[in-house]
C-alpha atoms as a PDB file:
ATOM      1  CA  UNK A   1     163.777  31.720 118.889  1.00  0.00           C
ATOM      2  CA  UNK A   2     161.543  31.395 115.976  1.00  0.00           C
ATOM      3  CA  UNK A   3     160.757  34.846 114.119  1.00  0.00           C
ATOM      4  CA  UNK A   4     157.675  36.223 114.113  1.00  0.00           C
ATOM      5  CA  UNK A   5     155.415  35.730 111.263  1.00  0.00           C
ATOM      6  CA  UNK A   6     154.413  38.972 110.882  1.00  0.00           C
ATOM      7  CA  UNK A   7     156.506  41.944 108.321  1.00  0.00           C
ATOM      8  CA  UNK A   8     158.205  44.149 110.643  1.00  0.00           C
ATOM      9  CA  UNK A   9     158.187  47.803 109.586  1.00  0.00           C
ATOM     10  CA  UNK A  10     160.495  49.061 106.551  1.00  0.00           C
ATOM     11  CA  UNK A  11     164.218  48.799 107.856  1.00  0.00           C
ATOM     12  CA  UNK A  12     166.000  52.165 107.961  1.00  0.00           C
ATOM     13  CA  UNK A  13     168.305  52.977 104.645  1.00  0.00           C
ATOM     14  CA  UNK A  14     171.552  53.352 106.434  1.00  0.00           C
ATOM     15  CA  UNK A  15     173.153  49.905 108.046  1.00  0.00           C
ATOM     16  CA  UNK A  16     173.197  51.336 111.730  1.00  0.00           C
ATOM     17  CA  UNK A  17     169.664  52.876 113.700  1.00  0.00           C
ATOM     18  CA  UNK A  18     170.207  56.543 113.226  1.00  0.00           C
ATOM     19  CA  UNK A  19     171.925  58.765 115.810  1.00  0.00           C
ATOM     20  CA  UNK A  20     169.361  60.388 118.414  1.00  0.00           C
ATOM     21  CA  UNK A  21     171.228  63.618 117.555  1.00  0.00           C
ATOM     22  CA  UNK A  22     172.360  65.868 120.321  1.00  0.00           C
ATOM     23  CA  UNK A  23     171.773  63.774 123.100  1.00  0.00           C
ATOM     24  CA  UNK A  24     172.295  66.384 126.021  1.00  0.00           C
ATOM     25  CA  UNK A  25     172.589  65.159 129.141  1.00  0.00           C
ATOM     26  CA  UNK A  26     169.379  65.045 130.773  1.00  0.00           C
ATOM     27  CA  UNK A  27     169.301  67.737 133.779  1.00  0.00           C
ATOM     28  CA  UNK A  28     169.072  65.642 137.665  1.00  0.00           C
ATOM     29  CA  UNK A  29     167.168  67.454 139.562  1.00  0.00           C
ATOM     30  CA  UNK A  30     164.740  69.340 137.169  1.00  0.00           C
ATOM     31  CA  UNK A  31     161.105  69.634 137.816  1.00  0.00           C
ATOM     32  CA  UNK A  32     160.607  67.895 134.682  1.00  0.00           C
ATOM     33  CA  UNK A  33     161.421  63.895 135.358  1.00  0.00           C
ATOM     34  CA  UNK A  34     164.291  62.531 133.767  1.00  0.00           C
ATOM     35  CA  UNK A  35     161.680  59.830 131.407  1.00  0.00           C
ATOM     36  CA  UNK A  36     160.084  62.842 130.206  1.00  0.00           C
ATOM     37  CA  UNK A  37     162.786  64.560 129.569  1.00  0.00           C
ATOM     38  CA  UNK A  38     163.747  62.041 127.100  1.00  0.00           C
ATOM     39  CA  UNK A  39     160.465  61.323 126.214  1.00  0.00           C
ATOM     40  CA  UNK A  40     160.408  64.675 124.789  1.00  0.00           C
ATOM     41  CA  UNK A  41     164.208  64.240 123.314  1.00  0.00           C
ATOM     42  CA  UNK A  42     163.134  61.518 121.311  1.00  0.00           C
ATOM     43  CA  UNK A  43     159.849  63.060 120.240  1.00  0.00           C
ATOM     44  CA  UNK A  44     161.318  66.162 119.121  1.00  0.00           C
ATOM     45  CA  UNK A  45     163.720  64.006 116.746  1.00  0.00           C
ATOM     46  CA  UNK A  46     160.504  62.146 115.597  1.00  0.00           C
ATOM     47  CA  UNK A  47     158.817  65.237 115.053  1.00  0.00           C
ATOM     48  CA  UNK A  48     161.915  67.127 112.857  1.00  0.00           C
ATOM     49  CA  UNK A  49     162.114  63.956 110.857  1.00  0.00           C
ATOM     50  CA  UNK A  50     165.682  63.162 112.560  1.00  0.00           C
ATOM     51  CA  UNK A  51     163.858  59.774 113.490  1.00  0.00           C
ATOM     52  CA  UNK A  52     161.275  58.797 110.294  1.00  0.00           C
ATOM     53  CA  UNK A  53     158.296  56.328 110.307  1.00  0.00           C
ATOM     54  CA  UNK A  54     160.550  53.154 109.861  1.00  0.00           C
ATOM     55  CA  UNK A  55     163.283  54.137 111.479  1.00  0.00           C
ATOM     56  CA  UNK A  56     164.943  51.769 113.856  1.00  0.00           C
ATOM     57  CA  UNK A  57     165.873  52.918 117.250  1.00  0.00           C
ATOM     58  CA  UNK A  58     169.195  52.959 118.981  1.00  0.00           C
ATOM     59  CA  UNK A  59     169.126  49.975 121.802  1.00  0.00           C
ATOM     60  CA  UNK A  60     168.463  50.628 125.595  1.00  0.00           C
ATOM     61  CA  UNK A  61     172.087  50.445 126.212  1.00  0.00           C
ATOM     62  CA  UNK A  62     172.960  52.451 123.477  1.00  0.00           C
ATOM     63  CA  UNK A  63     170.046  54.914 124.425  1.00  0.00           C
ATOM     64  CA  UNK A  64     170.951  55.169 128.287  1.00  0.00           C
ATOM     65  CA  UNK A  65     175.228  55.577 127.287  1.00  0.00           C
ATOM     66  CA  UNK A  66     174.279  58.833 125.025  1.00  0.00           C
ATOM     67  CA  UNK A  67     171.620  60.520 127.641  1.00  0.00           C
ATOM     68  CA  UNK A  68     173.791  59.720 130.804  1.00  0.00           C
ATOM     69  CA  UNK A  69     170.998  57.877 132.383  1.00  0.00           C
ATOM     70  CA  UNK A  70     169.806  54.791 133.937  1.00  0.00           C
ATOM     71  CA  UNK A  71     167.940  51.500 131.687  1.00  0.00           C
ATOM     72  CA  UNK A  72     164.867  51.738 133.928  1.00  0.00           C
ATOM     73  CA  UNK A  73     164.586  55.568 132.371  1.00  0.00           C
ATOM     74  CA  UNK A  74     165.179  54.626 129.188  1.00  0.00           C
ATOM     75  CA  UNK A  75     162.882  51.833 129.575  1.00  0.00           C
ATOM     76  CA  UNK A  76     160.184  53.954 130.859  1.00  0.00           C
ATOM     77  CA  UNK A  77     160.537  56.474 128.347  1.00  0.00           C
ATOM     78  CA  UNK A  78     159.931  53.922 125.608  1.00  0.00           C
ATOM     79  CA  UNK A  79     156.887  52.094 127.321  1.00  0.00           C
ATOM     80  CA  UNK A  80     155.351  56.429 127.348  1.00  0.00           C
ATOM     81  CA  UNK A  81     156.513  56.502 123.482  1.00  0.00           C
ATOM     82  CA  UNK A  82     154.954  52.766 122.895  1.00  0.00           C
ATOM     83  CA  UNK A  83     151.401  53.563 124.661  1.00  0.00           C
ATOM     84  CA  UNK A  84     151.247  57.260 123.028  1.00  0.00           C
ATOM     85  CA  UNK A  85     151.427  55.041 119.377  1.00  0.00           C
ATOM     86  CA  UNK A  86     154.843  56.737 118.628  1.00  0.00           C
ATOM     87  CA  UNK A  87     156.679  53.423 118.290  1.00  0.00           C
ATOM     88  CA  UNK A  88     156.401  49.775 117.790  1.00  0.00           C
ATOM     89  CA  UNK A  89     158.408  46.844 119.262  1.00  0.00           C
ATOM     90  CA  UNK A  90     158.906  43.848 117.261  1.00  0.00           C
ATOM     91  CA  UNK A  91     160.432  41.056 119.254  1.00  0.00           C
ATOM     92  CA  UNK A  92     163.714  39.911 118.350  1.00  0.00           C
ATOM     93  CA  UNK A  93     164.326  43.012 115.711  1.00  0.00           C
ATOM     94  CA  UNK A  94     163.728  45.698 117.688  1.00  0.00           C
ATOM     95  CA  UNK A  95     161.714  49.175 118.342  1.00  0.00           C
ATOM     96  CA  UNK A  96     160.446  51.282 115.063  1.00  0.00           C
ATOM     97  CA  UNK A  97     159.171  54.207 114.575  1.00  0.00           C
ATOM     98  CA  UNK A  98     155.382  54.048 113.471  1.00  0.00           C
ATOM     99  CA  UNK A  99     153.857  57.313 114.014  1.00  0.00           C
ATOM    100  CA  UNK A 100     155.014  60.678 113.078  1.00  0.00           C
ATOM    101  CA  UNK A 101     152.929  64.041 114.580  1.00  0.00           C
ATOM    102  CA  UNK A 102     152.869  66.674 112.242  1.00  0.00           C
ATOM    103  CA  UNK A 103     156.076  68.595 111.419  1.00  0.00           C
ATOM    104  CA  UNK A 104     154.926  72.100 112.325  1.00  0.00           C
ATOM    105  CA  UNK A 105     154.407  70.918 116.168  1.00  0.00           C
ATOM    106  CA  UNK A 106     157.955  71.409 116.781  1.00  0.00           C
ATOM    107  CA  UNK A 107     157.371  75.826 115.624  1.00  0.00           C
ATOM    108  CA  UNK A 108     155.366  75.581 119.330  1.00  0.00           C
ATOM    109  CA  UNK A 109     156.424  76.244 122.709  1.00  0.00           C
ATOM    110  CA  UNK A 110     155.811  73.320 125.060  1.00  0.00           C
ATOM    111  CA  UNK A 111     157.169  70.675 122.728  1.00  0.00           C
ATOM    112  CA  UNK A 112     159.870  69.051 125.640  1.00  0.00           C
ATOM    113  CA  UNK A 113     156.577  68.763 127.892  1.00  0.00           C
ATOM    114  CA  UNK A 114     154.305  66.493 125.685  1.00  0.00           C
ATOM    115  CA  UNK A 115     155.185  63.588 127.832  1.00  0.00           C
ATOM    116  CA  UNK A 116     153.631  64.925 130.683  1.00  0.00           C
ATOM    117  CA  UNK A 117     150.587  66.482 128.723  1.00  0.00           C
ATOM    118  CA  UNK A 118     150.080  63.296 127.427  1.00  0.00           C
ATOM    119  CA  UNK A 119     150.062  61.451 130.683  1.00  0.00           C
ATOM    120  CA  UNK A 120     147.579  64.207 132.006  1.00  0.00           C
ATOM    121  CA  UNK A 121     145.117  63.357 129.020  1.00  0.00           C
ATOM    122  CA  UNK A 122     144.916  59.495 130.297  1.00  0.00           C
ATOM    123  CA  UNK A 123     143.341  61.233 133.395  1.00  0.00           C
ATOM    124  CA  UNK A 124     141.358  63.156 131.650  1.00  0.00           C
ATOM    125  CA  UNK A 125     139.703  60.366 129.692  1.00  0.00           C
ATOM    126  CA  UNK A 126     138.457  58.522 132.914  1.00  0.00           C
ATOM    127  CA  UNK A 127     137.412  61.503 135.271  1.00  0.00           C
ATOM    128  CA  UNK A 128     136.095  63.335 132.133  1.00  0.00           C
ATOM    129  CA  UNK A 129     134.043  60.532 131.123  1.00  0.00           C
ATOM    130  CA  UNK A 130     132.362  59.726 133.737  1.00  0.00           C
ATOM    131  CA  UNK A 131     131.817  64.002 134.937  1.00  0.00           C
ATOM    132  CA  UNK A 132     130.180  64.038 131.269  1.00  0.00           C
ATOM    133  CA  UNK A 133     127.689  61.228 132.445  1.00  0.00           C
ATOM    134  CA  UNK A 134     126.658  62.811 135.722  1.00  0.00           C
ATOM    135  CA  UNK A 135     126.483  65.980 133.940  1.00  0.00           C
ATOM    136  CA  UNK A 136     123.716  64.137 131.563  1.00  0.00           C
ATOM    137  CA  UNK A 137     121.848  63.027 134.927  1.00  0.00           C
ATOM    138  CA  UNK A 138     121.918  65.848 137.155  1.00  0.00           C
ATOM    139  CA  UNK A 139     122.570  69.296 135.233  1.00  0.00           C
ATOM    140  CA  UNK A 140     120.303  71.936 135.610  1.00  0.00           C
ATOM    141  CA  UNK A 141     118.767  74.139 133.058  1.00  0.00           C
ATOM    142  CA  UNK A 142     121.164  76.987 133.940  1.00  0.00           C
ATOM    143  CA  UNK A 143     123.814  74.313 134.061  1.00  0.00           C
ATOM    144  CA  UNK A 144     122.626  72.943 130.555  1.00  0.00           C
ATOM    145  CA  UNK A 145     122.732  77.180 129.170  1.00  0.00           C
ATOM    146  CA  UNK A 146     126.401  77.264 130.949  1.00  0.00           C
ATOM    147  CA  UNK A 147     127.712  74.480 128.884  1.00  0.00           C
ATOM    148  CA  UNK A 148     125.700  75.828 125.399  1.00  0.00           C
ATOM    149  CA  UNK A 149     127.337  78.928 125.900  1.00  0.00           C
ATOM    150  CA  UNK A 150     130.674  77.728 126.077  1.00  0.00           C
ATOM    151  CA  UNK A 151     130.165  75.535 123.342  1.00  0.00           C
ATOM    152  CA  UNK A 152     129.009  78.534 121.254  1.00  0.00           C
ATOM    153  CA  UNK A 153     132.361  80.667 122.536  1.00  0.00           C
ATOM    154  CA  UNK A 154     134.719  78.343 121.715  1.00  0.00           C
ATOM    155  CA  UNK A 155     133.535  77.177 118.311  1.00  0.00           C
ATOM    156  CA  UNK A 156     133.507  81.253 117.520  1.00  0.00           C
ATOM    157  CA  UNK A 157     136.986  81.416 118.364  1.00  0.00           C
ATOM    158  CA  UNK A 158     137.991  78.853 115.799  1.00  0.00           C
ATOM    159  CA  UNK A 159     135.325  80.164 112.737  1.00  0.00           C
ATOM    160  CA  UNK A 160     137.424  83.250 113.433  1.00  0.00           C
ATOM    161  CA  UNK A 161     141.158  81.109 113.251  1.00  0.00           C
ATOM    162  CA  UNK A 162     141.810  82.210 116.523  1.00  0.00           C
ATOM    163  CA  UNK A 163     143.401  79.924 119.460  1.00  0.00           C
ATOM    164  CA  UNK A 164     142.064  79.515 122.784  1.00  0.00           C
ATOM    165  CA  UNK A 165     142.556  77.143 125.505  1.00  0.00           C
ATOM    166  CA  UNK A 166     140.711  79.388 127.698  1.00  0.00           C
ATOM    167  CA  UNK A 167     137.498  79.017 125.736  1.00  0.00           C
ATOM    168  CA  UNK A 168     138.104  74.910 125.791  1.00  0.00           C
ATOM    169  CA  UNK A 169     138.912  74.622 129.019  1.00  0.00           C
ATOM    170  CA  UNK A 170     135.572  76.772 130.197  1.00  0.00           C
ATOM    171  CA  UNK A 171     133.574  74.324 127.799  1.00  0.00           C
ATOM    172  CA  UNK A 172     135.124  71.246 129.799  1.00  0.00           C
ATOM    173  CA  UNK A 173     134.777  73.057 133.189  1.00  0.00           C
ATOM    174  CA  UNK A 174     131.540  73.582 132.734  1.00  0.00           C
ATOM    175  CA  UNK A 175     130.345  70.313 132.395  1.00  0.00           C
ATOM    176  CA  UNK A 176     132.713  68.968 135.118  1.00  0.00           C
ATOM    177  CA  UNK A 177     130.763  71.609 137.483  1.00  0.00           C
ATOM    178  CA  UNK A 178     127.374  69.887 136.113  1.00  0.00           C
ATOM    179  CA  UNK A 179     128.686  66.902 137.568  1.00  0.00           C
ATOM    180  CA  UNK A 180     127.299  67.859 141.216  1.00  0.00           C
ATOM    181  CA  UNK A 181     130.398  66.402 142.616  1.00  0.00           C
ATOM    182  CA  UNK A 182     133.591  69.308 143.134  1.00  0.00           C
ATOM    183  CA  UNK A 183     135.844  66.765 143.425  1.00  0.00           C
ATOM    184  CA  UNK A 184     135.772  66.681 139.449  1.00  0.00           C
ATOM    185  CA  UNK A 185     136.226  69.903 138.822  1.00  0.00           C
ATOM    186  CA  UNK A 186     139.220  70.145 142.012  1.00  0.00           C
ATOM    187  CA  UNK A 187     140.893  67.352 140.326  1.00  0.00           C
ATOM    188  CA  UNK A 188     140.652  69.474 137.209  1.00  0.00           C
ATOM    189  CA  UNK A 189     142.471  72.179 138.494  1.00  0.00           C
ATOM    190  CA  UNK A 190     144.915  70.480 139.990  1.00  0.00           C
ATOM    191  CA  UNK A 191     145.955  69.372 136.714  1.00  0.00           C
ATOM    192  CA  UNK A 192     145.363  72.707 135.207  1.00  0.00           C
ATOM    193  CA  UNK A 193     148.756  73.246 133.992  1.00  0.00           C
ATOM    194  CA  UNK A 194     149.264  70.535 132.323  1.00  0.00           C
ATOM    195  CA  UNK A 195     145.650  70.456 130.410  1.00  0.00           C
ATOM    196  CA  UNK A 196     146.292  74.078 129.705  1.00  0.00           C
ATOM    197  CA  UNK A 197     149.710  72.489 127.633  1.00  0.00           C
ATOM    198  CA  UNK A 198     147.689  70.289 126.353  1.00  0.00           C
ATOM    199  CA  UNK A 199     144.958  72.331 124.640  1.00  0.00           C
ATOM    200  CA  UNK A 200     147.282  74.721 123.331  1.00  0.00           C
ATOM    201  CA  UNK A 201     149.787  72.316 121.293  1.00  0.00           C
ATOM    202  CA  UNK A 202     146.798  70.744 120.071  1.00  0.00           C
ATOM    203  CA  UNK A 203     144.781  74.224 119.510  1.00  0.00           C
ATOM    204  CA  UNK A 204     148.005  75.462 117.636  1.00  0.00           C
ATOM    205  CA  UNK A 205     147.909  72.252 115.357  1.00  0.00           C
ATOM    206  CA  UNK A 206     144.130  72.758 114.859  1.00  0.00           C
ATOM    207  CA  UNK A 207     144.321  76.671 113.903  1.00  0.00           C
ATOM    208  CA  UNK A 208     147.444  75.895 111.268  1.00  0.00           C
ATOM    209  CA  UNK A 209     145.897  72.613 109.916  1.00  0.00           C
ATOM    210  CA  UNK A 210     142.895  72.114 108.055  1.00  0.00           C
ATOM    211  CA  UNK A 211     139.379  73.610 108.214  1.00  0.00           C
ATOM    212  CA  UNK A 212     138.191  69.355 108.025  1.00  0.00           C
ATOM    213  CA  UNK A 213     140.009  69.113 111.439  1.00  0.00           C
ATOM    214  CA  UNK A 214     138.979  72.351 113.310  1.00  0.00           C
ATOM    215  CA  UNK A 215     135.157  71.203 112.310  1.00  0.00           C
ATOM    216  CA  UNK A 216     135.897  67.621 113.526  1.00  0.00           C
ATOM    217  CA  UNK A 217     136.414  69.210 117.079  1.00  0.00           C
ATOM    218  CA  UNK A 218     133.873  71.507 116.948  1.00  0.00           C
ATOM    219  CA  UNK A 219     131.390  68.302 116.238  1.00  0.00           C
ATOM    220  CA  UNK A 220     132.789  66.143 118.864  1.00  0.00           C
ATOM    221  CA  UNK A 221     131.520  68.973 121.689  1.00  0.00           C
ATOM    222  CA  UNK A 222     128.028  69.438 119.731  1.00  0.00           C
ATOM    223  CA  UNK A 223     128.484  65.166 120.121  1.00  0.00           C
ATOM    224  CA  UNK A 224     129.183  65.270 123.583  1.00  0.00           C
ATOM    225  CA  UNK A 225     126.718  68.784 124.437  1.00  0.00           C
ATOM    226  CA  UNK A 226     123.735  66.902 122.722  1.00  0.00           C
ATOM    227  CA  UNK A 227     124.087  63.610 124.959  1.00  0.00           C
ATOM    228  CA  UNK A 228     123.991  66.360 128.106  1.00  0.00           C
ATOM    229  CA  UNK A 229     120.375  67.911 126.762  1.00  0.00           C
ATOM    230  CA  UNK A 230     118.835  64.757 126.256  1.00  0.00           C
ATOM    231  CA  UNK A 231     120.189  63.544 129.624  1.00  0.00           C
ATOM    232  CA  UNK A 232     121.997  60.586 127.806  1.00  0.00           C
ATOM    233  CA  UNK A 233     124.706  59.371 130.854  1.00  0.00           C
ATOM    234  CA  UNK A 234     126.369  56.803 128.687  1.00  0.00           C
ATOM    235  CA  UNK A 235     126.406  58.462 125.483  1.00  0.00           C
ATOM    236  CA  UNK A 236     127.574  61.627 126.955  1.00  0.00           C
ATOM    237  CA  UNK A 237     130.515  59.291 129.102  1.00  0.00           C
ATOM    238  CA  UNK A 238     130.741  57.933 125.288  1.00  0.00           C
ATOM    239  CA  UNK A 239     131.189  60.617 123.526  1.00  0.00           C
ATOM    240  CA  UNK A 240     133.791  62.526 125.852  1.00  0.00           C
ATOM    241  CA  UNK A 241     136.140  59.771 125.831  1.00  0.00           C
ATOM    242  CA  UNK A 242     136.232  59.617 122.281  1.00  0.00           C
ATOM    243  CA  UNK A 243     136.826  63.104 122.194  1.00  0.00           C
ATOM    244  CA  UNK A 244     139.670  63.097 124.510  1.00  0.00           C
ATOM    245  CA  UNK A 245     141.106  60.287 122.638  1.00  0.00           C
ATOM    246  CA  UNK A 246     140.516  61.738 119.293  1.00  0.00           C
ATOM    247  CA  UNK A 247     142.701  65.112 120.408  1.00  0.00           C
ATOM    248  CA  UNK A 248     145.257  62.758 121.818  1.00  0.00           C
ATOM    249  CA  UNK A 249     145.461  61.141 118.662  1.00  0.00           C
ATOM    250  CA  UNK A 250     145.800  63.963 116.615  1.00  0.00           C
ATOM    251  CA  UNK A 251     148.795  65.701 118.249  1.00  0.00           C
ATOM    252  CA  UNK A 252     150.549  62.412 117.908  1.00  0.00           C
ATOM    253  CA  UNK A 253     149.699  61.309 114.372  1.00  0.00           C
ATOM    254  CA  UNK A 254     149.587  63.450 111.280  1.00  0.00           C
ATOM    255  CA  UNK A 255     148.150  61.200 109.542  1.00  0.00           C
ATOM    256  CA  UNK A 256     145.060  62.798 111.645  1.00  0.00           C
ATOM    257  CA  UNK A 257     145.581  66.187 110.869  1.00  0.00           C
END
């Protein structure tokens, strides 16, 4: 087979893929599935720098012999890592590392359960979305103060370098309730816990990192607040997904920080 035309990434230093160091064995029968338990393995070596923007990873086999678990897990673990931007697969030379989050994340609690966050946010994006648009069509005035307010709250708590996924999660409830449909906001809190994860890995990241990317939040809600007012359905759908992608993209990338 030909090889591609394209440069693949910078080959690591050392002659072999470096080790995915410690390589527990995963624990059966853990809340937590087994592909996002080494999702968060691998991450947490991407994260410390034990696995560097370049790097070369271990095989499947080699991968599934270490962790004491099956291909398909391994397999599914890397298609997570591949969709969140983490790494890159280059046909006939193997998977890279592309992306690196920021090196503080791993000083946070939650770390092992980004997978799942992360799968949570790809809800988020579509139900979000479209609760932002009915929110632009059918709020009420009192809905419309509701959502200021929040707005106002949790931009406060970050001027004042203070964390709080309580005050982002009201801002997002409160348009979801706007919606007019409680299926929204029950789907919502269904996924509570892991939104709740969510918000504070990436809250932690925004209070440590610079003032550029706290602001950069704050703007995306004024973004998505302003489409509400003027009763803008798409640009409020618009602007919400972008958002939610945006704060995706910056707990994985630190180039975004």
């Amino acid at each position: 087979m030909a090889r591609p035309k394209a440069s693949p990434p910078p080959a690591p230093s050392a002659p072999a893929a470096p080790e995915v160091s410690g390589a527990p064995v995963l624990e059966r029968g853990h809340r937590v599935r087994l592909a996002d338990q080494l999702y968060g393995q691998i991450f947490e070596q991407i994260v410390s720098g034990g696995l560097n923007v370049g790097d070369k990873l271990p095989s499947e086999n080699e991968i599934s012999e270490r962790f004491g678990v099956s291909r398909p897990v391994v397999r599914e673990a890397l298609l997570r890592l591949r969709a969140d931007g983490l790494i890159t697969a280059h046909q006939g030379l193997g998977t890279f590392v592309s992306h690196q989050p920021a090196p503080r994340l791993k000083t946070f609690n939650d770390v092992q359960n980004v997978s799942a966050y992360l799968r949570a946010q790809e809800v988020r994006v579509a139900l979000e979305g479209d609760a932002a648009r009915l929110a632009a069509l059918r709020r009420t005035d009192e809905q419309l103060n509701k959502i200021t307010e929040a707005h106002a709250a949790f931009a406060d708590t970050l001027a004042r370098g203070q964390v709080s996924a309580e005050a982002d999660l009201a801002f997002h409830a409160s348009i979801a309730e706007a919606s007019g449909n409680d299926f929204y906001l029950g789907v919502l809190e269904s996924i509570h816990e892991s939104i709740s994860g969510f918000m504070r890995l990436t809250l932690n990241l925004t209070r440590t990192g610079s003032r550029q990317r706290a602001q950069r939040v704050v703007d995306e809600h004024a973004t998505i607040l302003d489409a509400i007012r003027e009763q803008d359905g798409e640009r409020a759908r618009v602007a919400m997904q972008f958002h939610l992608g945006q704060a995706r993209h910056r707990l994985v990338d630190r180039d975004r920080d």
